[in-house]
Protein backbone atom coordinates (compact mmCIF):
# COMPACT_ATOMS: atom_id res chain seq x y z
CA UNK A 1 0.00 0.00 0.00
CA UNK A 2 1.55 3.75 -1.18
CA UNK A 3 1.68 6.32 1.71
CA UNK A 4 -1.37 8.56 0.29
CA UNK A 5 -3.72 5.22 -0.38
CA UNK A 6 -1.90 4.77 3.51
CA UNK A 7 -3.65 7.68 4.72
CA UNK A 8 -7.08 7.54 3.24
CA UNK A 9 -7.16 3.90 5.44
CA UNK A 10 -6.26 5.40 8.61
CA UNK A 11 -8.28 8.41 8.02
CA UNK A 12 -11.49 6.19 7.41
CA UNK A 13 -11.29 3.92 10.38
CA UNK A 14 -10.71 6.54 12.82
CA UNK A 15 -13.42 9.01 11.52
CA UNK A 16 -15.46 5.36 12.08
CA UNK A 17 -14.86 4.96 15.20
CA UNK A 18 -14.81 8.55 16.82
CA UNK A 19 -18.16 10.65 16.78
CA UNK A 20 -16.49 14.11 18.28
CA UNK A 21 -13.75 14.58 15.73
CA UNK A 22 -13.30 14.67 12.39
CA UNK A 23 -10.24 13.55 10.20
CA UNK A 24 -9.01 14.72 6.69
CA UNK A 25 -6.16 14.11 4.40
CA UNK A 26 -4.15 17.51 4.26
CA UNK A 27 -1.47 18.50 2.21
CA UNK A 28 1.33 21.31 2.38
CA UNK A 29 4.05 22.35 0.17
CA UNK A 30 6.79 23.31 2.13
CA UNK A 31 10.47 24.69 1.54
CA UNK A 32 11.77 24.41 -1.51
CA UNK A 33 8.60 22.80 -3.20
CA UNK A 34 8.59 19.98 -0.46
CA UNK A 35 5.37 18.51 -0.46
CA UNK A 36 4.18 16.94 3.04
CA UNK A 37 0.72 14.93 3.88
CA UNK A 38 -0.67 14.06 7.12
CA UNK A 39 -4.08 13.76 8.68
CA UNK A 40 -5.68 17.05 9.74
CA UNK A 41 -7.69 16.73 13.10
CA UNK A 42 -10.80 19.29 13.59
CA UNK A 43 -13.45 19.00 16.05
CA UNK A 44 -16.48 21.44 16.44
CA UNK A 45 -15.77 24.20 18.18
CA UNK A 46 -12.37 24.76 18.28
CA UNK A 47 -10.63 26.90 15.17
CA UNK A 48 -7.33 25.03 15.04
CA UNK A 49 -6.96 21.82 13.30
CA UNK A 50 -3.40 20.62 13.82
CA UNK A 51 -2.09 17.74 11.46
CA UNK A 52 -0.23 14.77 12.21
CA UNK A 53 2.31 13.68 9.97
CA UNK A 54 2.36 9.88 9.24
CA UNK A 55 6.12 8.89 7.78
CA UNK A 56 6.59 6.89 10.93
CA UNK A 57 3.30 5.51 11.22
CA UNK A 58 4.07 4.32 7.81
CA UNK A 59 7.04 2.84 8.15
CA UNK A 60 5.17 0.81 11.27
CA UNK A 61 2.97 -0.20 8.78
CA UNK A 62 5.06 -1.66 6.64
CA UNK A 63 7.08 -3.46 9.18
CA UNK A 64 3.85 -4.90 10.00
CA UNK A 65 1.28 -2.98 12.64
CA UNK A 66 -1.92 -3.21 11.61
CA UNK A 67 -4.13 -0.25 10.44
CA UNK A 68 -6.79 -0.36 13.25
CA UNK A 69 -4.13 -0.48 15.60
CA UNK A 70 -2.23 2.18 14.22
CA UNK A 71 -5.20 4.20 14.20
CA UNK A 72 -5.50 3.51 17.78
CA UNK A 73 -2.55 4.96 18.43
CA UNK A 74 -2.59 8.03 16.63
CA UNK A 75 -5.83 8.94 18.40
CA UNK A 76 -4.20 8.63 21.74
CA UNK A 77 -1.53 10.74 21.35
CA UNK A 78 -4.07 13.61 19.63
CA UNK A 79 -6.39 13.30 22.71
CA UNK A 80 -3.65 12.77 25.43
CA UNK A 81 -1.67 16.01 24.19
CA UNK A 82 -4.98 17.74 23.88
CA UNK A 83 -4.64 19.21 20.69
CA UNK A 84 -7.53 20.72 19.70
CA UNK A 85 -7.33 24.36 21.18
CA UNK A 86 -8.93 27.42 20.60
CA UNK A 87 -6.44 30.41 19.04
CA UNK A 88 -7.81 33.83 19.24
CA UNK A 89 -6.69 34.94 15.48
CA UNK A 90 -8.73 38.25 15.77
CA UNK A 91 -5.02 40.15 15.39
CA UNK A 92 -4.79 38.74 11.92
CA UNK A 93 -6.73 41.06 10.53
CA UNK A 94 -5.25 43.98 11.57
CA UNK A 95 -2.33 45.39 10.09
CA UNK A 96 -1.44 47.47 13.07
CA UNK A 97 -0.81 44.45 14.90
CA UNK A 98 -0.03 42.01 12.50
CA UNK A 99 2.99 44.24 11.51
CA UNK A 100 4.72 43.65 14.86
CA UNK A 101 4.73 40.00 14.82
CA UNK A 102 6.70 40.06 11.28
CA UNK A 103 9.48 38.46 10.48
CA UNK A 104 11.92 37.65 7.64
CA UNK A 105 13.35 34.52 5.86
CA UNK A 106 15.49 33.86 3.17
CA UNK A 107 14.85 30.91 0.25
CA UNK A 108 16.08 29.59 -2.58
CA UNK A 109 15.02 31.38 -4.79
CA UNK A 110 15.26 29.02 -7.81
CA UNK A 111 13.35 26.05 -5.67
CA UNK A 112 10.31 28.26 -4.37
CA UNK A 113 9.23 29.88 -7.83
CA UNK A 114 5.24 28.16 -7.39
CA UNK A 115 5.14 30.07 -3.99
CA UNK A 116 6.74 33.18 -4.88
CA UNK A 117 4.08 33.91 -7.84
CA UNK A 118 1.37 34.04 -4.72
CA UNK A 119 3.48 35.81 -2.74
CA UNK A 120 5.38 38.75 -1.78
CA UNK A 121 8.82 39.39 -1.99
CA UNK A 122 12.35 40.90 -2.66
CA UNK A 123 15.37 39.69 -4.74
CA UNK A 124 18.83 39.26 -2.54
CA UNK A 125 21.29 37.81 -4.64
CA UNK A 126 20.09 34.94 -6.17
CA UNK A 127 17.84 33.99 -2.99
CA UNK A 128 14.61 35.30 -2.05
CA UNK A 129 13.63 37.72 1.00
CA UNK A 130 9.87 36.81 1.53
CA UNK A 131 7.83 37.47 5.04
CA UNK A 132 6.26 35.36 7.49
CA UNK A 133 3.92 35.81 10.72
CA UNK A 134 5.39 34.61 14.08
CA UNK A 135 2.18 32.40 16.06
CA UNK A 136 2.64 31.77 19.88
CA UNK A 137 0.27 30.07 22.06
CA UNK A 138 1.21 28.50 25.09
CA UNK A 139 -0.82 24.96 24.38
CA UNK A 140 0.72 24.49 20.38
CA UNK A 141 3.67 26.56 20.80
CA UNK A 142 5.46 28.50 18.22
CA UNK A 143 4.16 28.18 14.73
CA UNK A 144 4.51 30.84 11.25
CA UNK A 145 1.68 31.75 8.97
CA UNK A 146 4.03 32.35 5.50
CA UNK A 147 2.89 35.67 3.96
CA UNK A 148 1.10 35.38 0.84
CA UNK A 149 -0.60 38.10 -1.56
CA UNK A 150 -4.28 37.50 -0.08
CA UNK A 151 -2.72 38.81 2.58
CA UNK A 152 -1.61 42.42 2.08
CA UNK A 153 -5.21 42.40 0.57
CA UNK A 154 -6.55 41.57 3.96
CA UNK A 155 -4.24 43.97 5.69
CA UNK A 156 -4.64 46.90 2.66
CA UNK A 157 -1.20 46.99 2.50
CA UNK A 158 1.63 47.04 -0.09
CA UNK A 159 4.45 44.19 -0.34
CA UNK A 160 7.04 47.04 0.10
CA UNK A 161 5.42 48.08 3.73
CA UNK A 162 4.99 44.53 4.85
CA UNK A 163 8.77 43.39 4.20
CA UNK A 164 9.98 46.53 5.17
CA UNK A 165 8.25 45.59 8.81
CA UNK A 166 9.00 42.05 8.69
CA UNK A 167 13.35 43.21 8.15
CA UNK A 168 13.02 45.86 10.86
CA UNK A 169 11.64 43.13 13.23
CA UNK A 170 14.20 40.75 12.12
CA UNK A 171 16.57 43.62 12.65
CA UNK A 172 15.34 44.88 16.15
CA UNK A 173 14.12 41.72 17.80
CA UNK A 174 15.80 38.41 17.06
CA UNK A 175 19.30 38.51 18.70
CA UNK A 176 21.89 37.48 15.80
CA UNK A 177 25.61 36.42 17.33
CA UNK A 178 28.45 35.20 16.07
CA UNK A 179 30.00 31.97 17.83
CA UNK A 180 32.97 29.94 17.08
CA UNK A 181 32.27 26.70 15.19
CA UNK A 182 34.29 24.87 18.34
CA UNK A 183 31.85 26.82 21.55
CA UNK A 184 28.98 25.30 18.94
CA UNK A 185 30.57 21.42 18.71
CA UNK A 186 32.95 21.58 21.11
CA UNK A 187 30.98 19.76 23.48
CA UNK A 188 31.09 17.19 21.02
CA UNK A 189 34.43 17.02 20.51
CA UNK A 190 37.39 15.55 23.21
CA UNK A 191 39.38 17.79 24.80
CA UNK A 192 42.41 16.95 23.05
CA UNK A 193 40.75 18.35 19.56
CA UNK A 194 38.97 21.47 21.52
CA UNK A 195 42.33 22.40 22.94
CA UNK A 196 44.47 21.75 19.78
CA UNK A 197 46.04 25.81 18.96
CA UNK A 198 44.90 24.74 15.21
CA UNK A 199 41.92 24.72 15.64
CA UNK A 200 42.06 28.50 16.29
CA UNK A 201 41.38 28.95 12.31
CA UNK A 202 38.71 31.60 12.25
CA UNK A 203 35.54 29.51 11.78
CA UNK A 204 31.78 30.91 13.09
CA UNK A 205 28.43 29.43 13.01
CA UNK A 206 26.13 33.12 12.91
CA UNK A 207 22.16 32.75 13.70
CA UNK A 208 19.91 34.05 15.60
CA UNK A 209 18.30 33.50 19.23
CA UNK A 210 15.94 31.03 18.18
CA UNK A 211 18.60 29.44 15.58
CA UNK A 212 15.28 29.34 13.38
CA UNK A 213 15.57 31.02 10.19
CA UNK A 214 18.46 32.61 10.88
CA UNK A 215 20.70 32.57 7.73
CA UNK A 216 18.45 35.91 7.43
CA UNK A 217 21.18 37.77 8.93
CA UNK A 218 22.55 37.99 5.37
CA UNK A 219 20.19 40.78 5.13
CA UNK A 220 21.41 42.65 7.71
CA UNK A 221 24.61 45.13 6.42
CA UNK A 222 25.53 46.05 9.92
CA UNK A 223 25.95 42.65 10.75
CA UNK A 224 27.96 41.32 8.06
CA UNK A 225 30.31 44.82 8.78
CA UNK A 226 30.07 43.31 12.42
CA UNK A 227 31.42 39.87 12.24
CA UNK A 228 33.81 40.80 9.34
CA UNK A 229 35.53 42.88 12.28
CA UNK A 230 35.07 39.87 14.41
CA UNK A 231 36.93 37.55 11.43
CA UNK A 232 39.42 40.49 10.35
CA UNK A 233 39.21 40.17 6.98
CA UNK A 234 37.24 38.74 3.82
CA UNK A 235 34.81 35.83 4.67
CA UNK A 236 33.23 33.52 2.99
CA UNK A 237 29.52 32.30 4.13
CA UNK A 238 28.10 28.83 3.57
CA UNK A 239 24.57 28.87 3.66
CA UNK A 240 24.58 25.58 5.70
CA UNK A 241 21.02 25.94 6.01
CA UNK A 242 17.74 28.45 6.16
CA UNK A 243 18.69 28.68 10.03
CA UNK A 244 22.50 29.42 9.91
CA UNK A 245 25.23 30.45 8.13
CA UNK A 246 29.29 29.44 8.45
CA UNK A 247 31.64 32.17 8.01
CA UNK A 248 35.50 31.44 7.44
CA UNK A 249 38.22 33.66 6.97
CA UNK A 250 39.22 34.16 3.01
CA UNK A 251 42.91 32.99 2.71
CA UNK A 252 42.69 31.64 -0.80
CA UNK A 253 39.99 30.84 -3.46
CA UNK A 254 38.13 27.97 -1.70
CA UNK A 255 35.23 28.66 -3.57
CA UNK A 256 35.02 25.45 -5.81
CA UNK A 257 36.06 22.83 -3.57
CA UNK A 258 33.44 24.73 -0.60
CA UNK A 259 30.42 24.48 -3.86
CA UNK A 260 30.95 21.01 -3.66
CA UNK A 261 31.36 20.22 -0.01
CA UNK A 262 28.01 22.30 -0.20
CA UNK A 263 26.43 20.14 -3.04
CA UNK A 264 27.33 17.27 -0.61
CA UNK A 265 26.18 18.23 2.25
CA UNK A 266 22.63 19.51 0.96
CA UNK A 267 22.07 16.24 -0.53
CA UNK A 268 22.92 13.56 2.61
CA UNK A 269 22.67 15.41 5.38
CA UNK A 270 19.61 18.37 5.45
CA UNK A 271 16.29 17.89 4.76
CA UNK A 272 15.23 19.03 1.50
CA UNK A 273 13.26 22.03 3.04
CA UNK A 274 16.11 23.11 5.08
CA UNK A 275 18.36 24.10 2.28
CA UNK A 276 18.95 27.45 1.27
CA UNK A 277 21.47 27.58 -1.57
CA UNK A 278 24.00 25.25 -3.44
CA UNK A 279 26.82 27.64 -3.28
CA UNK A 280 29.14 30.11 -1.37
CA UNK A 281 29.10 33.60 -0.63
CA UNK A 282 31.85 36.10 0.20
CA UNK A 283 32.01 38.92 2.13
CA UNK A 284 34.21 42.21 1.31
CA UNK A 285 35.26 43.99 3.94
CA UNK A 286 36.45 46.76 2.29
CA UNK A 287 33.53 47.82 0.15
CA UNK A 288 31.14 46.27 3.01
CA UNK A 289 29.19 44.29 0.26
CA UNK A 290 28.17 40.55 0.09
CA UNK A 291 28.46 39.13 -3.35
CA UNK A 292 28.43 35.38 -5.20
């Protein structure tokens, strides 16, 4: 049985068996064109209908576990961590308080081009700067609402205003530092390798507080001027992912050999929807630009 054909089972028995909630197949595309399905959970009166994703259930499934069973399961853990809630979304439609709550992120440009016709945004290099609403609740957590044209319809607003926000919030508000690669792994790594004087090479990790979305420091000229003071000279940046970038000092043209230890890494070891680009930056000090 295929994953979709997968759902449709589970989604069936359990909307047999339970009279207070109802279950639907949803879809999302994601990052980078990822598409993701899952079963939605709603039940009447509450507004927020969270979705389960069922890769793991699957994989149960095809080591064996049977679909009623599964089912079983997957009810239990919706009722046990009490998911449906009740979000008061009445800020959403006001633009005067929507606008603190936005945010900025940077994507592949290249990978995202179904999204980006529905949505606002602004060219930075060969990436895109697009905008995104930040969702707290103390029950779900932290989620984003992605912003899309309907949107600034909703809100009367321009695409120009709303990502001019979102960058000033990213700006103001999210905390971006600079650590050495070895205070991020060092922990990791035995003291004889955390103590070795060569591994003094200047190597950062940069992100922000919540070390979610934060390669969108890129955007942020005073500080790329900041940590090039920091380094002490040219850098370049590998976008190791939408949440962080690497910085290392510029001694001679790594830039091939660092595309394909890129190339390498996006393929084995992020998920699909976590990569940002395929290939290095580099950061001027002198004429305080970044360029590719």
């Amino acid at each position: 049985m295929e994953y979709m054909e997968f759902l449709e089972c589970v989604k069936d028995h359990i909307n047999e068996a339970s009279s207070d909630i109802v279950v639907s197949v949803h879809s999302a595309v994601k990052n980078n064109g990822v598409k993701m399905s899952g079963l939605s959970f709603s039940r009447k009166g509450y507004n927020a209908s969270p979705t389960i994703y069922m890769e793991n259930y699957y994989s149960d499934y095809c080591n064996g576990s049977d679909i009623s069973e599964i089912a079983d399961r997957i009810v239990t853990v919706y009722r046990e961590n009490n998911m449906s809630v009740k979000l008061d979304m009445s800020f959403f439609e006001d633009f005067d308080l929507v606008k603190k709550r936005l945010f900025i992120k940077l994507i592949n440009k290249k990978k995202n081009t179904g999204f980006l016709e529905d949505a606002p945004y602004e060219d930075f290099l060969d990436l895109a700067m697009v905008a995104y609403v930040r969702i707290s609740d103390k029950k779900i957590g932290n989620g984003v609402i992605m912003v899309r044209n309907e949107h600034l319809r909703l809100w009367n607003a321009d695409a120009d205003t709303v990502l001019a926000a979102a960058q000033k919030n990213t700006h103001d508000h999210d905390g971006y530092s600079l650590r050495h690669i070895l205070d991020v792994v060092g922990s990791a790594l035995p003291p004889s390798v955390s103590n070795d004087p060569v591994n003094d090479f200047p190597m950062y990790v940069a992100t922000n507080r919540k070390m979610t979305n934060g390669a969108a420091v890129l955007t942020l000229k005073d500080k790329l001027k900041e940590f090039g003071k920091t380094i002490g000279c040219d850098y370049y940046v590998i976008p190791s992912s939408v949440h962080e970038v690497i910085l290392i000092a510029k001694c001679d043209d790594m830039t091939d050999s660092i595309d394909e230890m890129i190339r390498d890494v996006n393929s084995t070891s992020l998920g699909p929807d976590d990569v940002l680009s395929d290939h290095v930056y580099m950061y001027s000090l002198k004429d305080e630009v970044l360029i590719f």
